[in-house]
C-alpha atoms as a PDB file:
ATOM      1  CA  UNK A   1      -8.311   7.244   8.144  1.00  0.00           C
ATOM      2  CA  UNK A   2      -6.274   5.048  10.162  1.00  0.00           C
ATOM      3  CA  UNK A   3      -3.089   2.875   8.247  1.00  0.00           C
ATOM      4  CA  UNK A   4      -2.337  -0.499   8.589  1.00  0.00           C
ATOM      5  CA  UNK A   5       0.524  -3.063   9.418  1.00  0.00           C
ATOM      6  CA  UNK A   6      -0.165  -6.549   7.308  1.00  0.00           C
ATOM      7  CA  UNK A   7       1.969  -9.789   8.250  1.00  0.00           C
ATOM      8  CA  UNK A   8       1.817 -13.492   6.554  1.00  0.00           C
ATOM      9  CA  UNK A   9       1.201 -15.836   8.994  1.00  0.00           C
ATOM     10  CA  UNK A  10       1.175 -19.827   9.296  1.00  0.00           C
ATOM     11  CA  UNK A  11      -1.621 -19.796  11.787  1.00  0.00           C
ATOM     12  CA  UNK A  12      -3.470 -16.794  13.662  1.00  0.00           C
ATOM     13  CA  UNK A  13      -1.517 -16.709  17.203  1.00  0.00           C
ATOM     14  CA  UNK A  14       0.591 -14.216  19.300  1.00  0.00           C
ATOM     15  CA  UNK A  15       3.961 -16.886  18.308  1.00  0.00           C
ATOM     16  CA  UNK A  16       3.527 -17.034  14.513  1.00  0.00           C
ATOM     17  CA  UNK A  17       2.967 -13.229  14.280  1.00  0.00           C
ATOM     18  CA  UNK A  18       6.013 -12.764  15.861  1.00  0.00           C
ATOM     19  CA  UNK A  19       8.032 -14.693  13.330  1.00  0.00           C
ATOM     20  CA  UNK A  20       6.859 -13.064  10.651  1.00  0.00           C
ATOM     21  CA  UNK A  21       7.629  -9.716  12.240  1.00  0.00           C
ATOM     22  CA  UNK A  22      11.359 -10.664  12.400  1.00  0.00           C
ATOM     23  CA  UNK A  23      12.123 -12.410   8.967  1.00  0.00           C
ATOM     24  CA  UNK A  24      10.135  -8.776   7.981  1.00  0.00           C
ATOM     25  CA  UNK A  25       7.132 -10.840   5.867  1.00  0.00           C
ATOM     26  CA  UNK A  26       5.508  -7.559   6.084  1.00  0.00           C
ATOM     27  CA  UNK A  27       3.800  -4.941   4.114  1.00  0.00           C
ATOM     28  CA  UNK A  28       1.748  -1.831   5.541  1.00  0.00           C
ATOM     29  CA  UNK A  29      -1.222  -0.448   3.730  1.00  0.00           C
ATOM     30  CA  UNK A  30      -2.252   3.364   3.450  1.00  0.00           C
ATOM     31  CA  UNK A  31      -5.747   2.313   5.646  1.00  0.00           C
ATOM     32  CA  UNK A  32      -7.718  -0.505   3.527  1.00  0.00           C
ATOM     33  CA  UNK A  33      -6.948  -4.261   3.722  1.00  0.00           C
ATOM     34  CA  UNK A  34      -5.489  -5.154   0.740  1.00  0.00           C
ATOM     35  CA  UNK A  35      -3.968  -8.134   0.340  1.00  0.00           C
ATOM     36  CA  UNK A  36      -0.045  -8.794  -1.048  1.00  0.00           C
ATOM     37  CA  UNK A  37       2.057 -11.071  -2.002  1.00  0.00           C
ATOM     38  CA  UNK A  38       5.440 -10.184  -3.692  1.00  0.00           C
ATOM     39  CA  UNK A  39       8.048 -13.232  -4.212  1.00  0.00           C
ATOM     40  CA  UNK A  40      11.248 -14.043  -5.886  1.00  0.00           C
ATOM     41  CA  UNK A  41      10.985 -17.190  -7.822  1.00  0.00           C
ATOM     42  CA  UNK A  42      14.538 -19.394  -7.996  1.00  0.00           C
ATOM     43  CA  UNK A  43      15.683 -21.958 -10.549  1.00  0.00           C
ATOM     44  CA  UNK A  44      14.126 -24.770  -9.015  1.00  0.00           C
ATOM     45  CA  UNK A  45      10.716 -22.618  -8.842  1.00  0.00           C
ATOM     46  CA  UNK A  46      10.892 -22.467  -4.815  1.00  0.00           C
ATOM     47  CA  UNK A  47       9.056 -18.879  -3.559  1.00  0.00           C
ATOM     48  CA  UNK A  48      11.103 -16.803  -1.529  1.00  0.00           C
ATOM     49  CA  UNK A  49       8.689 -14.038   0.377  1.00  0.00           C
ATOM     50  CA  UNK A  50       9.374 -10.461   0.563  1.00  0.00           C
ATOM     51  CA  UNK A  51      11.757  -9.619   3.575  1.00  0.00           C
ATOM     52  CA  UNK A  52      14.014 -12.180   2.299  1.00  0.00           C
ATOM     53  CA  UNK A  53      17.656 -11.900   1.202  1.00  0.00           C
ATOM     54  CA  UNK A  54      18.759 -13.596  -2.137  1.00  0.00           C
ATOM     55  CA  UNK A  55      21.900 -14.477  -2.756  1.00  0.00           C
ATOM     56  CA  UNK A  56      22.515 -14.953  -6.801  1.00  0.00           C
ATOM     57  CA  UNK A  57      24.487 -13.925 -10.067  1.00  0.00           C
ATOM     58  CA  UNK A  58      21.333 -14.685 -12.099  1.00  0.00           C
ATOM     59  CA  UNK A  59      18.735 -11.992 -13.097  1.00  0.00           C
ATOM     60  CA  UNK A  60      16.393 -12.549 -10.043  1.00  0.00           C
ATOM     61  CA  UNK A  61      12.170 -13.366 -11.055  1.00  0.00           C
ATOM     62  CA  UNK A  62      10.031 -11.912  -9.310  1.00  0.00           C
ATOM     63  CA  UNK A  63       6.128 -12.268  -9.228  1.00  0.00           C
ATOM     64  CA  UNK A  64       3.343 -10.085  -7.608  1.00  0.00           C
ATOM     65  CA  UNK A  65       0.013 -10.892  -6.427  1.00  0.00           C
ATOM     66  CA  UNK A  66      -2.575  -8.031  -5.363  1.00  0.00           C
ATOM     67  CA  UNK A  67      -6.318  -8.236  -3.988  1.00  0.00           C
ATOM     68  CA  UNK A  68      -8.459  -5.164  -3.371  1.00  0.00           C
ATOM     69  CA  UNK A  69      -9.761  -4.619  -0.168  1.00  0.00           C
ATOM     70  CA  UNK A  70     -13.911  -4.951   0.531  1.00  0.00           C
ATOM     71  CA  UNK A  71     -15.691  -1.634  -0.582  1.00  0.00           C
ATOM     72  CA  UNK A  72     -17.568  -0.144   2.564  1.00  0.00           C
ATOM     73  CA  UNK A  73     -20.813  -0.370   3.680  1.00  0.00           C
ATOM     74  CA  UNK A  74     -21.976   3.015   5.271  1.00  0.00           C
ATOM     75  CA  UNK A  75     -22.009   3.657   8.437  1.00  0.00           C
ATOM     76  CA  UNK A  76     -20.718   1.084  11.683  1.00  0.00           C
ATOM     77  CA  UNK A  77     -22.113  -2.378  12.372  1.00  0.00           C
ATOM     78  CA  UNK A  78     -24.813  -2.767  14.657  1.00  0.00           C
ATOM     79  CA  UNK A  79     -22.411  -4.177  17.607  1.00  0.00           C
ATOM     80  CA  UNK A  80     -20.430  -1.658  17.703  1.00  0.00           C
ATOM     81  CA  UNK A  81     -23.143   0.554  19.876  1.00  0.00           C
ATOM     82  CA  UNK A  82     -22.560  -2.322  22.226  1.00  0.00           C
ATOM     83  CA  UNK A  83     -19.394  -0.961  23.307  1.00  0.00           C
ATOM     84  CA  UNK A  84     -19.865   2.806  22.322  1.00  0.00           C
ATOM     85  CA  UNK A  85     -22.356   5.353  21.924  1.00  0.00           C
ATOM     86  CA  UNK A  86     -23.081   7.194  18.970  1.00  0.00           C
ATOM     87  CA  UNK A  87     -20.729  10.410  20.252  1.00  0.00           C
ATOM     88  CA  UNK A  88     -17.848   8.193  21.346  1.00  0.00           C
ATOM     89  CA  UNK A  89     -18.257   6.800  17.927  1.00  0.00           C
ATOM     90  CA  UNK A  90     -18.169   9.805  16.198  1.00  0.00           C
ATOM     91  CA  UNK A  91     -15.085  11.277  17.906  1.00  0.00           C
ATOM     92  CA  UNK A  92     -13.032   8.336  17.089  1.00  0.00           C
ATOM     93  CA  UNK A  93     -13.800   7.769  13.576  1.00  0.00           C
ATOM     94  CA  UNK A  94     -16.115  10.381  12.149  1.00  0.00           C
ATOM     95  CA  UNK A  95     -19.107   7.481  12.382  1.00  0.00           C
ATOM     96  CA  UNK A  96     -17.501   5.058   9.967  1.00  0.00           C
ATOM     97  CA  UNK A  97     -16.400   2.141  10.985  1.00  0.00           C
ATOM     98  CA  UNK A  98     -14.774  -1.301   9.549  1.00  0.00           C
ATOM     99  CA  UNK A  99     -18.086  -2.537   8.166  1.00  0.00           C
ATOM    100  CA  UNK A 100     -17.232  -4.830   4.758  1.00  0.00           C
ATOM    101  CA  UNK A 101     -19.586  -5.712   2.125  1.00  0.00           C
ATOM    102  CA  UNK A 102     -19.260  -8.702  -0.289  1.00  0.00           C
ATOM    103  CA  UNK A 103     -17.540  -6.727  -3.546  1.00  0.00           C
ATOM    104  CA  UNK A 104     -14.303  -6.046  -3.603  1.00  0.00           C
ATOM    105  CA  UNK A 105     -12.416  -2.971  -5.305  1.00  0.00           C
ATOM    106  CA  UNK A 106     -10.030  -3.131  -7.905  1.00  0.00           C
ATOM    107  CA  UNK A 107      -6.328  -3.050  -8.076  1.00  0.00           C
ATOM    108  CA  UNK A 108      -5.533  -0.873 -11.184  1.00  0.00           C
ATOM    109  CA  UNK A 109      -1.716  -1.069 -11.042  1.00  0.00           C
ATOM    110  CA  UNK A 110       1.451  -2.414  -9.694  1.00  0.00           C
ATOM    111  CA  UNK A 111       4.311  -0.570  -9.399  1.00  0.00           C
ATOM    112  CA  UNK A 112       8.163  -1.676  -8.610  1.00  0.00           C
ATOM    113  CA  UNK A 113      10.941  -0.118  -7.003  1.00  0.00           C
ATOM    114  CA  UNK A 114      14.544  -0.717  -7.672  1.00  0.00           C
ATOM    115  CA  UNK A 115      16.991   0.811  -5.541  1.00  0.00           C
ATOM    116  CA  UNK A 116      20.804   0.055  -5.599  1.00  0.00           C
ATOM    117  CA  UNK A 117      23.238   1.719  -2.842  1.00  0.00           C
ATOM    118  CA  UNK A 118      26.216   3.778  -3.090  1.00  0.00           C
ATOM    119  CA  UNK A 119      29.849   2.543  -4.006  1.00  0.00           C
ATOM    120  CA  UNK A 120      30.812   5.902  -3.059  1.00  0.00           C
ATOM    121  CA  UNK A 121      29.777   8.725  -0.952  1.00  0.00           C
ATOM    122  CA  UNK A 122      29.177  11.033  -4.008  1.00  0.00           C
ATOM    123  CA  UNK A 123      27.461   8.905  -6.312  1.00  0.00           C
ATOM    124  CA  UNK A 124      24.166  10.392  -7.760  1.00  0.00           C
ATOM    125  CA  UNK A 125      21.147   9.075  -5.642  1.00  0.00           C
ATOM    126  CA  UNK A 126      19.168  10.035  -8.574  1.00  0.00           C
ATOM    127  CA  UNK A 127      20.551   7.232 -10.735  1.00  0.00           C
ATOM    128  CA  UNK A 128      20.091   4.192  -7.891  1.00  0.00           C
ATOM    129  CA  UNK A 129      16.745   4.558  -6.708  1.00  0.00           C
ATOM    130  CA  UNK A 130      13.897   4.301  -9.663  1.00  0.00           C
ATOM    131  CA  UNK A 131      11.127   4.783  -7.998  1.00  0.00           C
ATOM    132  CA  UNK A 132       8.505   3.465 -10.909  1.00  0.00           C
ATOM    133  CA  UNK A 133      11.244   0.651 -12.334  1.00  0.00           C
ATOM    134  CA  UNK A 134       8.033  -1.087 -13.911  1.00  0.00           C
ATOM    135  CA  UNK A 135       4.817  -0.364 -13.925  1.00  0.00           C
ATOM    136  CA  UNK A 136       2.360  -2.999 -14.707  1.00  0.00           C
ATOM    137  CA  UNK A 137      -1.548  -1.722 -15.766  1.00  0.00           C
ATOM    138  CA  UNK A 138      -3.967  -4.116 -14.384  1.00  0.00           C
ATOM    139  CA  UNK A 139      -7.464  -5.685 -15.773  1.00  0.00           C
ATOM    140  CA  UNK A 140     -10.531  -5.247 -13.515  1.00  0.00           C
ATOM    141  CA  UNK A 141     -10.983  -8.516 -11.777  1.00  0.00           C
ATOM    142  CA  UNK A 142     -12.214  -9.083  -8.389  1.00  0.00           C
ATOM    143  CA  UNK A 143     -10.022 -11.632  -7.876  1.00  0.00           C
ATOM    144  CA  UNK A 144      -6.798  -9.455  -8.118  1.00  0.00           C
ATOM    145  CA  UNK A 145      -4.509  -8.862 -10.453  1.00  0.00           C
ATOM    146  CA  UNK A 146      -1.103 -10.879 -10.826  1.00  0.00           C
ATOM    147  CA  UNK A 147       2.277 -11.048 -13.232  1.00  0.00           C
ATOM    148  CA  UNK A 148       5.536 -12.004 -13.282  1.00  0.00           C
ATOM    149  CA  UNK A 149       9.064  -9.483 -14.164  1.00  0.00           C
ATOM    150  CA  UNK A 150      12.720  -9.900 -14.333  1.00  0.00           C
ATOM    151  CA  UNK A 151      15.674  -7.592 -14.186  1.00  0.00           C
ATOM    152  CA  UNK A 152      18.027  -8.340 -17.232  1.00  0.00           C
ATOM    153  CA  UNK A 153      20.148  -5.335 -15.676  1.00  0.00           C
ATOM    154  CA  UNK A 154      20.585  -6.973 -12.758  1.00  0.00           C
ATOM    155  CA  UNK A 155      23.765  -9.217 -13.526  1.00  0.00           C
ATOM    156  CA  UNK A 156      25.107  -6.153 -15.702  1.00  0.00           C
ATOM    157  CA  UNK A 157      25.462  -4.246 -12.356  1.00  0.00           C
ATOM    158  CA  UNK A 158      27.256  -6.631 -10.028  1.00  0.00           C
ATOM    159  CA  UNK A 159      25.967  -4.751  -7.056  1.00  0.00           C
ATOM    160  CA  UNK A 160      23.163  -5.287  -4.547  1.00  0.00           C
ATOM    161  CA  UNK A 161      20.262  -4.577  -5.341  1.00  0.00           C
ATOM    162  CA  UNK A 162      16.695  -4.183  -3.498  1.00  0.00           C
ATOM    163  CA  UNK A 163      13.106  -4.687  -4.906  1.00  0.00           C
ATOM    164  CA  UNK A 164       9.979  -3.738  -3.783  1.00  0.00           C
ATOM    165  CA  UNK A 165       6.194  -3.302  -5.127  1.00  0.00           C
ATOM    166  CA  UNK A 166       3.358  -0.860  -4.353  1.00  0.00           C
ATOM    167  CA  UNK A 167      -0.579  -2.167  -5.560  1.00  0.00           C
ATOM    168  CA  UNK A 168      -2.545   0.791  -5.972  1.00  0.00           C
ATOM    169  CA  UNK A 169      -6.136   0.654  -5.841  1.00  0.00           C
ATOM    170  CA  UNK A 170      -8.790   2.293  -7.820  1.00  0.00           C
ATOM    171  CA  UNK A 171      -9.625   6.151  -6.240  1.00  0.00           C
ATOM    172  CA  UNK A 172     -12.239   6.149  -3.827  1.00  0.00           C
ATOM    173  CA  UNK A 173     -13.320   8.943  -1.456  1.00  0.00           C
ATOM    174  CA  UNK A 174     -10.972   9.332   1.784  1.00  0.00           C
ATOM    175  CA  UNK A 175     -11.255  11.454   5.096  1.00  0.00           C
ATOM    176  CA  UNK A 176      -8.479  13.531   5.305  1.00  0.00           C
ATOM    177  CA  UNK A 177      -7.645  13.337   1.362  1.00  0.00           C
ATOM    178  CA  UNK A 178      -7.896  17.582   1.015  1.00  0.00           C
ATOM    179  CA  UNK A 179      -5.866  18.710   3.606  1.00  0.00           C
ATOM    180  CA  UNK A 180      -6.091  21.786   1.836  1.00  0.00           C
ATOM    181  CA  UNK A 181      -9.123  23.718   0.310  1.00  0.00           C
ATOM    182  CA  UNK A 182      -8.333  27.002  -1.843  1.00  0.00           C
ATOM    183  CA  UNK A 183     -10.955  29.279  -3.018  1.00  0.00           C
ATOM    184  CA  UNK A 184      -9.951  30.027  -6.280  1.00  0.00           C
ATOM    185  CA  UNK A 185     -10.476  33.264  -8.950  1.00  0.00           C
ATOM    186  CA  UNK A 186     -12.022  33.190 -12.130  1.00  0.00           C
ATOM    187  CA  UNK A 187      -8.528  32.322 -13.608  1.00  0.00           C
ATOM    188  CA  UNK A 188      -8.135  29.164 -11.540  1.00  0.00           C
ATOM    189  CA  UNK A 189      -5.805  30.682  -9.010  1.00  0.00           C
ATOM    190  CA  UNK A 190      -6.075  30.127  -5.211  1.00  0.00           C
ATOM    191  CA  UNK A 191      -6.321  33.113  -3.349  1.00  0.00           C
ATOM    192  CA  UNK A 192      -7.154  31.758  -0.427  1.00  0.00           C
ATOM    193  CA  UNK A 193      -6.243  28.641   1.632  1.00  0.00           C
ATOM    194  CA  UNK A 194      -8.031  26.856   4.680  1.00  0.00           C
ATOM    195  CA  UNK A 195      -6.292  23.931   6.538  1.00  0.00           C
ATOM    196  CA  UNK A 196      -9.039  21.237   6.843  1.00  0.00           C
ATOM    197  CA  UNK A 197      -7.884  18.754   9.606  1.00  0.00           C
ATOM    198  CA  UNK A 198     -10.350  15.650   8.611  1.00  0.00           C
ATOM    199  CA  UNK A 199     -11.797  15.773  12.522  1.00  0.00           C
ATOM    200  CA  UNK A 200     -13.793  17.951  14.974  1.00  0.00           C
ATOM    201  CA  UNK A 201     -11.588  21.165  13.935  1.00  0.00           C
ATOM    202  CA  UNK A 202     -13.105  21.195  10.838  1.00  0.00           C
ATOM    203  CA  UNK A 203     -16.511  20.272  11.941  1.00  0.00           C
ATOM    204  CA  UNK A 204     -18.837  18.495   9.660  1.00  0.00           C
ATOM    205  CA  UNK A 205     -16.234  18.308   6.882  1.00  0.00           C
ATOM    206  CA  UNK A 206     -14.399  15.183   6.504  1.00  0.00           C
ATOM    207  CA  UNK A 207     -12.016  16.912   3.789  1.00  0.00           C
ATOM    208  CA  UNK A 208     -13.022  14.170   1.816  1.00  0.00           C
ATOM    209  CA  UNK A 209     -11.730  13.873  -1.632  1.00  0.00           C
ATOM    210  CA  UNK A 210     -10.562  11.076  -4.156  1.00  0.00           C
ATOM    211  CA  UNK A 211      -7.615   9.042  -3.443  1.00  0.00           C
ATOM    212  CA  UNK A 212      -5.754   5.919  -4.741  1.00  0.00           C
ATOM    213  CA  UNK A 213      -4.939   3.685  -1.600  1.00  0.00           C
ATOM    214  CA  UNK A 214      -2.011   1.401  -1.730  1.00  0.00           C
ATOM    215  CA  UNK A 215      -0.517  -1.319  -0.434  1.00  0.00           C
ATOM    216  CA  UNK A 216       3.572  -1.546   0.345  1.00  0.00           C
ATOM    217  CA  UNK A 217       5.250  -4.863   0.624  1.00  0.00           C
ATOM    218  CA  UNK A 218       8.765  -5.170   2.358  1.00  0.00           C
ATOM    219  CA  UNK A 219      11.306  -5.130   0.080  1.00  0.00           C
ATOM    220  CA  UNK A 220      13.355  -8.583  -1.320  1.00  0.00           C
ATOM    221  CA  UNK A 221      17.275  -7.792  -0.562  1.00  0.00           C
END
């Protein structure tokens, strides 16, 4: 139930994590760890990572990678009782834990945002930010699913402009996903609503229901 903060790294220590927190080669992830990459792609074919700012009169290219995360085994690995009891367990994360088989899930689309900012303090909001630019329908592969876009619009604008992707992975069931159950008439129509909290208000019930998890990368300025 938890979400996640993702960072590219050089190597796996305290300094290089840092430095990718503050040139913002970032992306967070609704809870499972998918990987992405989203780039701009110059003239002379050199990657620029998202978090950057590009400075160019050209239509920018862009290219997105995307890797769904390991479907879960049931249940919590066995050293986890090492530190914590079945109860503590439990409390903290309804008895499911991290625990990572060998098959991954798929990645069924990519979508990209294009938002440009005001000239002017009335200008319609609805018009600058598209919030599904492009969306690109992936294959199954459990290797990920990758392609490369370009804004011919971009150089018609002359303004800024910033970029950034979402990977959305195939619907799976997720604690917390039916916040909301109605019992409904014969027609369809709810009649009556109960909160489901996902945790020991709700008791037993996880308020699990189907949900697309997704991955958001930092946006290219």
């Amino acid at each position: 139930p938890g979400r996640l903060a993702a960072v590219h790294v050089t190597e796996r220590s305290r300094d290089a994590v840092w430095d990718s927190l503050q040139r913002r080669e970032v992306y967070a992830t609704s809870g499972p760890r998918v990987l992405l990459w989203f780039n701009a792609v110059d003239a002379q074919g050199n990657k620029i990572p998202m978090g950057s700012r590009v400075a160019t009169d050209a239509p920018p290219t862009f290219e997105v990678k995307a890797v769904g995360a390991f479907k879960q085994k049931p249940g919590c690995p066995d050293f986890t009782k090492a530190g914590l009891d079945e109860k503590r367990i439990k409390t903290i994360c309804s008895g499911e834990c991290y625990n990572p088989s060998d098959e991954r899930r798929m990645i069924t689309r990519i979508e990209v945002v294009k938002i440009r900012p005001q000239t002017s303090a009335g200008e319609d909001l609805g018009q600058l930010i598209e919030d599904r630019y492009l969306v690109h329908t992936c294959k199954p592969n459990q290797n990920g699913c990758t392609f490369s876009f370009t804004d011919p619009e971009y150089g018609k604008d002359k303004r800024d402009t910033i970029y950034y992707v979402k990977a959305i992975q195939e619907a799976e069931p997720a604690i917390n996903a039916q916040p909301v159950k109605c019992e409904r008439d014969g027609n369809g129509k709810c009649i009556k609503a109960t909160l489901c909290y996902g945790d020991y208000r709700s008791g037993e019930d996880g308020c699990t229901a189907p949900t697309e998890h997704r991955a958001w990368s930092s946006p290219i300025y």
